[in-house]
PDB file of N, CA and C in Angstrom:
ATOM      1  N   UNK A   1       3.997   8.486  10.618  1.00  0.00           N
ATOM      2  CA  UNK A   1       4.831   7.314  10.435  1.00  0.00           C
ATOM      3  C   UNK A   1       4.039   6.058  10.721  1.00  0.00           C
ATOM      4  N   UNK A   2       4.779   5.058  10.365  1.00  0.00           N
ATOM      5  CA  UNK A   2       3.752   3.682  10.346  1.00  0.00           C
ATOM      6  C   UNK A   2       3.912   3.323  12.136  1.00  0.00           C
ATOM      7  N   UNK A   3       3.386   2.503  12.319  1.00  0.00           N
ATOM      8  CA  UNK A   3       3.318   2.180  13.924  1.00  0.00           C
ATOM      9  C   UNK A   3       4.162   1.024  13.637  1.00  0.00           C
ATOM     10  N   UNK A   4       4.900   0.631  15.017  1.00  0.00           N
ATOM     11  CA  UNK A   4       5.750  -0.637  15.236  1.00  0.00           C
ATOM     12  C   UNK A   4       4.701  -2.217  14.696  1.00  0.00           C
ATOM     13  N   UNK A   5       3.765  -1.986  14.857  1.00  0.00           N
ATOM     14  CA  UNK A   5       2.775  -3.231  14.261  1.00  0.00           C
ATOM     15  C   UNK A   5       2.716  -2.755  13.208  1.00  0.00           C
ATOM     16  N   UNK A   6       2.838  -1.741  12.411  1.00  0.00           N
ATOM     17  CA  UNK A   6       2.413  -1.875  10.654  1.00  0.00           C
ATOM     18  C   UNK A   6       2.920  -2.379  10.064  1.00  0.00           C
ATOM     19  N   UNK A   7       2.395  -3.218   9.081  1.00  0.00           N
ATOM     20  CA  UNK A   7       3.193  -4.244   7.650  1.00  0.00           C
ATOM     21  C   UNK A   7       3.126  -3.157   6.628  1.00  0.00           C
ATOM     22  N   UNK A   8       4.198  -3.354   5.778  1.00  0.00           N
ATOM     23  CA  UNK A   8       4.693  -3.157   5.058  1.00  0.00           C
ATOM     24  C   UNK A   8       4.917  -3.645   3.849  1.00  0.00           C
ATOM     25  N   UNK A   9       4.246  -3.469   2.691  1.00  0.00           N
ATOM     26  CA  UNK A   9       4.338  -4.906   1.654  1.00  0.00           C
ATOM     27  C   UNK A   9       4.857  -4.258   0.050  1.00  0.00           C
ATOM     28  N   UNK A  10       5.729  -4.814  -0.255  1.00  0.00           N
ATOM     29  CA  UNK A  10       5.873  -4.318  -1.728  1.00  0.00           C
ATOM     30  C   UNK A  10       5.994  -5.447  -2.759  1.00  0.00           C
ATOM     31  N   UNK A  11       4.301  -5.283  -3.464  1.00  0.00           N
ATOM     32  CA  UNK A  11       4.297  -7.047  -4.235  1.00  0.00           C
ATOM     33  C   UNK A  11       5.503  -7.236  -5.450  1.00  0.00           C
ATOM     34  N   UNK A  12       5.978  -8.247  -5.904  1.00  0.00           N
ATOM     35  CA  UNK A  12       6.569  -8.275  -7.167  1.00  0.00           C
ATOM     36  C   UNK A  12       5.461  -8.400  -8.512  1.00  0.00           C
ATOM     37  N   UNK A  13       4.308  -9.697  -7.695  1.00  0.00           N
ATOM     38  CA  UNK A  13       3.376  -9.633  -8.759  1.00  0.00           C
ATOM     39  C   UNK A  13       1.698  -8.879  -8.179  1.00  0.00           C
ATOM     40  N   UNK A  14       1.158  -8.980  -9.320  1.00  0.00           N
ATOM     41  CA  UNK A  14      -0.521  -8.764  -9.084  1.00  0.00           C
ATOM     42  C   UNK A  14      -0.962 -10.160  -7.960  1.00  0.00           C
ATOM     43  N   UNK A  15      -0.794 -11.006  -8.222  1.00  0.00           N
ATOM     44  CA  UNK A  15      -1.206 -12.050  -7.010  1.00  0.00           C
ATOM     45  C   UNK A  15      -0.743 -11.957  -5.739  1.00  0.00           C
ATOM     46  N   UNK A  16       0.178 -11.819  -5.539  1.00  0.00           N
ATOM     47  CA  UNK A  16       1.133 -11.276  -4.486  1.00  0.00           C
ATOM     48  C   UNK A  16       0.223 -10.071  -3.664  1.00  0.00           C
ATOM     49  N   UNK A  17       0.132  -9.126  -4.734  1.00  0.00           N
ATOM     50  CA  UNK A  17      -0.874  -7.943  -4.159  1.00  0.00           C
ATOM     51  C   UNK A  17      -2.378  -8.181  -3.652  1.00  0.00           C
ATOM     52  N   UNK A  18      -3.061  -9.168  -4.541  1.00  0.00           N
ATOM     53  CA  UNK A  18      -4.494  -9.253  -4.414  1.00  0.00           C
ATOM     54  C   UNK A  18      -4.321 -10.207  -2.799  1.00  0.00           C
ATOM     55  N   UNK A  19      -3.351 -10.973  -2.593  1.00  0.00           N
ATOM     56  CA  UNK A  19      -3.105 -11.974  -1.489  1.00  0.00           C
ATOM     57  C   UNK A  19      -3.106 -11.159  -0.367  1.00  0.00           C
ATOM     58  N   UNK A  20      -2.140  -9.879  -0.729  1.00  0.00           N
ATOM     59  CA  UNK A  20      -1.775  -8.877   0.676  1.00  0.00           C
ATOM     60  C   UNK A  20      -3.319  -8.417   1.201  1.00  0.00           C
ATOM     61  N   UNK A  21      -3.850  -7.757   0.016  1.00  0.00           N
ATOM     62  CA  UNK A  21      -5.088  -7.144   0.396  1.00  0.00           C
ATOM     63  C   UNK A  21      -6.297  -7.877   0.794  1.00  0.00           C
ATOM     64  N   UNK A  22      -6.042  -9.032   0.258  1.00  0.00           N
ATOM     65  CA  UNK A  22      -7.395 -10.164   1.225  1.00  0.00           C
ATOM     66  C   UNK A  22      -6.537 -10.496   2.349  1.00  0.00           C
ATOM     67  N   UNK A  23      -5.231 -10.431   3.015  1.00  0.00           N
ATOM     68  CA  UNK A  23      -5.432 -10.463   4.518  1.00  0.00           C
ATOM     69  C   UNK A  23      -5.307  -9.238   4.980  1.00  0.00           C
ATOM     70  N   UNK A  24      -5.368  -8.193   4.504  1.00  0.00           N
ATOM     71  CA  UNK A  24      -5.221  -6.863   5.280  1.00  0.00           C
ATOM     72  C   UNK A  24      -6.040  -6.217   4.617  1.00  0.00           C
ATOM     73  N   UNK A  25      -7.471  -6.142   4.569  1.00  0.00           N
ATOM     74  CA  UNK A  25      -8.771  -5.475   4.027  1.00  0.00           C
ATOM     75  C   UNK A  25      -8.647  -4.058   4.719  1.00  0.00           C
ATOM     76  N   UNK A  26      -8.151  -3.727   5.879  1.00  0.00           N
ATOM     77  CA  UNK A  26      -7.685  -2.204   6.046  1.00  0.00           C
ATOM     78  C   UNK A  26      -5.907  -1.614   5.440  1.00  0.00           C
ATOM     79  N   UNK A  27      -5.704  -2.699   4.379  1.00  0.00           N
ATOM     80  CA  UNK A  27      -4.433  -1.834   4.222  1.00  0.00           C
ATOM     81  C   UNK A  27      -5.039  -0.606   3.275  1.00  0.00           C
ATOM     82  N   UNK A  28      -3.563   0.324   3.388  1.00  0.00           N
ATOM     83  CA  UNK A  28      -3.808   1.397   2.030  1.00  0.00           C
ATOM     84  C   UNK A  28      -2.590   1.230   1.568  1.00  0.00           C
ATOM     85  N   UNK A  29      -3.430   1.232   0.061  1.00  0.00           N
ATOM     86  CA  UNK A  29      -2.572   1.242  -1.448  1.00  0.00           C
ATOM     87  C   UNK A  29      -1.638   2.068  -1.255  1.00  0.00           C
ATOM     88  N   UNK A  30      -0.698   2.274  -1.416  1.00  0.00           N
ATOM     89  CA  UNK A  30       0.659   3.251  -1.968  1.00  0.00           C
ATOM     90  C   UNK A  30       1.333   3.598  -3.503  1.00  0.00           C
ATOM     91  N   UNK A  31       0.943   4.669  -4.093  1.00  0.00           N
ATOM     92  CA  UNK A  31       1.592   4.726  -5.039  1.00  0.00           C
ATOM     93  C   UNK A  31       1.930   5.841  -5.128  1.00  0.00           C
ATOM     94  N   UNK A  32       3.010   6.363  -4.850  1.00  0.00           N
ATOM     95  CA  UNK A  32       3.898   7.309  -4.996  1.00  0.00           C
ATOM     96  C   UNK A  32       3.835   7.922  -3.480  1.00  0.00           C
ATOM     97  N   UNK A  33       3.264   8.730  -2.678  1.00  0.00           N
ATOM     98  CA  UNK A  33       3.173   8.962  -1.382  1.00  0.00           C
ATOM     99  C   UNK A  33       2.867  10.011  -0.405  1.00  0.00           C
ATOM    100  N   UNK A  34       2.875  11.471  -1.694  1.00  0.00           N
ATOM    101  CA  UNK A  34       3.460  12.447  -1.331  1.00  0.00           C
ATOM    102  C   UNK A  34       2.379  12.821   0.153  1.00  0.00           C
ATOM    103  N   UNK A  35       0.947  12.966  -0.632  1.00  0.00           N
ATOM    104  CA  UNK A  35       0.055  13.315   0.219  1.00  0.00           C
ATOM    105  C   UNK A  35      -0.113  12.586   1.461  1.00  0.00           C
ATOM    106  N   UNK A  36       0.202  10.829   1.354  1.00  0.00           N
ATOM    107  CA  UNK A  36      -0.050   9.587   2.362  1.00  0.00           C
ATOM    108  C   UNK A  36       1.118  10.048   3.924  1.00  0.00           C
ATOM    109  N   UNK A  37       2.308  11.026   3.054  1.00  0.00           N
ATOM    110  CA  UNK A  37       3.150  11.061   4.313  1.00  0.00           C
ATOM    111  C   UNK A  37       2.835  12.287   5.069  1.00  0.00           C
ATOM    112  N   UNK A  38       2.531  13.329   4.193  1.00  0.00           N
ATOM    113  CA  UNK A  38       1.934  14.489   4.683  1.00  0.00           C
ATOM    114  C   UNK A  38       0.696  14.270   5.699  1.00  0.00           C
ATOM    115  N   UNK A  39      -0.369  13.465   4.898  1.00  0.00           N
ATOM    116  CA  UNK A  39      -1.666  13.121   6.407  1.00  0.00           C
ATOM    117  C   UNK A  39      -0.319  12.499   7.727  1.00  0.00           C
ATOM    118  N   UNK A  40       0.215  11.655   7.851  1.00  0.00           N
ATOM    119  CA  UNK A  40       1.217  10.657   8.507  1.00  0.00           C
ATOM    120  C   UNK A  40       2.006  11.828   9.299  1.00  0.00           C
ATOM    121  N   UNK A  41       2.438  12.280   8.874  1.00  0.00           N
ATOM    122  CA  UNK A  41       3.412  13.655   9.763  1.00  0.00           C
ATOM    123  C   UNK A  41       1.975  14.647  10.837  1.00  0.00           C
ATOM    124  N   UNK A  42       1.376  15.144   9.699  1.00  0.00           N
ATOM    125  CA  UNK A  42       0.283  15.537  10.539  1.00  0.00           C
ATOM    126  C   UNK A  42      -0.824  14.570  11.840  1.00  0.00           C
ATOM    127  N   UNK A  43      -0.420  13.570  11.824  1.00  0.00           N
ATOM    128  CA  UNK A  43      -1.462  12.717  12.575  1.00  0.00           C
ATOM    129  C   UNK A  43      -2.973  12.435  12.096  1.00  0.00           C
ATOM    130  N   UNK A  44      -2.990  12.367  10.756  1.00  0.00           N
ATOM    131  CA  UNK A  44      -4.578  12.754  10.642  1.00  0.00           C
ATOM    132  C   UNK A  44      -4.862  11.375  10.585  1.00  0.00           C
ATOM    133  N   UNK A  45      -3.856  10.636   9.589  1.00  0.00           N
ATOM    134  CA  UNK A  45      -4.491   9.029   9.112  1.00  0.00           C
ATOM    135  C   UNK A  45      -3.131   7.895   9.463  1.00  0.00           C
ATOM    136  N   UNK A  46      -3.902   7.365  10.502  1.00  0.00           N
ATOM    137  CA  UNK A  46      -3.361   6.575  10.977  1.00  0.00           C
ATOM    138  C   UNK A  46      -2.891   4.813  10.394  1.00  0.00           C
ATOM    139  N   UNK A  47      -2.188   4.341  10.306  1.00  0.00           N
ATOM    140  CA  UNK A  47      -1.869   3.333   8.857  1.00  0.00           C
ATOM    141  C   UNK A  47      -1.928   2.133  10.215  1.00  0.00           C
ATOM    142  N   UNK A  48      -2.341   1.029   9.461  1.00  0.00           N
ATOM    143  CA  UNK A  48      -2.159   0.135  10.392  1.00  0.00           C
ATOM    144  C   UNK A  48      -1.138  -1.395   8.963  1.00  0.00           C
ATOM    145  N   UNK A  49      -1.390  -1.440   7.881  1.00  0.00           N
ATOM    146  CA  UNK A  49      -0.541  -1.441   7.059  1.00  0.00           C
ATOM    147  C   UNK A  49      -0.520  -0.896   5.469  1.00  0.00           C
ATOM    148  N   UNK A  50       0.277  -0.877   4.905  1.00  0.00           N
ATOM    149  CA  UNK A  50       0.510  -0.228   3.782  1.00  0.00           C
ATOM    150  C   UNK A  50       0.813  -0.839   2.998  1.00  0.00           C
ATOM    151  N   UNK A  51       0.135  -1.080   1.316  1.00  0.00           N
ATOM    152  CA  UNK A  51       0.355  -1.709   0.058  1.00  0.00           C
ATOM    153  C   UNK A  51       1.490  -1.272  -0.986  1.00  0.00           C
ATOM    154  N   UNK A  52       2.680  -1.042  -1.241  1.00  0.00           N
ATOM    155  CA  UNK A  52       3.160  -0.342  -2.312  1.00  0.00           C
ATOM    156  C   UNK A  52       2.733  -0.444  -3.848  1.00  0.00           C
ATOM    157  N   UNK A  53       2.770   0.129  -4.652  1.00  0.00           N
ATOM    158  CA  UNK A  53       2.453  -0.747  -5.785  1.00  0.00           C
ATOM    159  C   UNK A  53       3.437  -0.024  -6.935  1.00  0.00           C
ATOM    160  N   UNK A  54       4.255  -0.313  -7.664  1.00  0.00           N
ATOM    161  CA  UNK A  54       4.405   0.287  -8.752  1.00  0.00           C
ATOM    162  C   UNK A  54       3.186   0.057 -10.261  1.00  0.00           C
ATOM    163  N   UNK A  55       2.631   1.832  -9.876  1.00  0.00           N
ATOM    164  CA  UNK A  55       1.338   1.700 -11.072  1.00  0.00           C
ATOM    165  C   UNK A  55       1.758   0.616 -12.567  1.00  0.00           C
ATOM    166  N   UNK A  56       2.745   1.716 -13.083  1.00  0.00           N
ATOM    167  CA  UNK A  56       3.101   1.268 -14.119  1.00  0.00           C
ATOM    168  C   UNK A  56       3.280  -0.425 -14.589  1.00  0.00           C
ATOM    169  N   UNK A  57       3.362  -1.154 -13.833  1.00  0.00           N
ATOM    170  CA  UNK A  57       3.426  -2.524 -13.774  1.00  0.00           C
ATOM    171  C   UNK A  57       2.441  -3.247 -13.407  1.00  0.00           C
ATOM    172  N   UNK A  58       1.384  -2.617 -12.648  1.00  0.00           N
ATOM    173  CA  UNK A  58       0.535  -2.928 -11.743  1.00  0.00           C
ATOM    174  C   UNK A  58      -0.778  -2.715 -12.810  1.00  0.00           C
ATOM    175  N   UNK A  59      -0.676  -1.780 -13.775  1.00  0.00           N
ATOM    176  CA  UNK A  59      -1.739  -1.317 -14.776  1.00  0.00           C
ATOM    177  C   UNK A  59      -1.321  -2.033 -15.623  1.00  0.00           C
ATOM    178  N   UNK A  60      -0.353  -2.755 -16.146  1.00  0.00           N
ATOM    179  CA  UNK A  60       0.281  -3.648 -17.598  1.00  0.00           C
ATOM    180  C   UNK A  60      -0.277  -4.879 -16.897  1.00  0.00           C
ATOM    181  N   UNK A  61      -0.387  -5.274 -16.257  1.00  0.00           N
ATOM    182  CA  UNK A  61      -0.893  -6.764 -15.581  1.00  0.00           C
ATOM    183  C   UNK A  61      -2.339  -6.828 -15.643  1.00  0.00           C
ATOM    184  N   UNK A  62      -2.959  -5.986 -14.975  1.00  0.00           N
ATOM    185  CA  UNK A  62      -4.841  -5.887 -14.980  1.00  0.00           C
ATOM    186  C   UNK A  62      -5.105  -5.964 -16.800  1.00  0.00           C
ATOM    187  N   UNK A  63      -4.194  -4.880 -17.363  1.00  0.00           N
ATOM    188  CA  UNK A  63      -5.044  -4.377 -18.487  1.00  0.00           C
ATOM    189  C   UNK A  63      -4.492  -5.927 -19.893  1.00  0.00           C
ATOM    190  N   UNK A  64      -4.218  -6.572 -19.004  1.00  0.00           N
ATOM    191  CA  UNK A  64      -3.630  -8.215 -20.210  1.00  0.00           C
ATOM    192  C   UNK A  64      -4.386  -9.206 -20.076  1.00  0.00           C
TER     193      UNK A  64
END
């Protein structure tokens, strides 16, 4: 699970996102989760914050 200090971010746009990730250069990307919650339950990888992204929107924006 995320720690009481982890952010949490779910961009609307690509700028929004590129903004999150230049102030949180240790976040991790999120897209979809399955494996991210599985390490998280197990203790292996510890999140200090987390990016959401919906691909599908997130790939129509880069690729324009």
């Amino acid at each position: 699970m995320l720690t009481s200090s982890a952010t949490f971010e779910q961009p609307a746009t690509l700028d929004e996102a590129l903004s999150f990730l230049a102030a949180n250069s240790d976040a991790t990307i999120l897209a979809g989760g399955t494996d991210l919650m599985v390490e998280q339950e197990l203790g292996v990888r510890p999140l200090t914050s987390v990016l959401a992204v919906d691909l599908k929107e997130v790939s129509a924006k880069v690729r324009t």
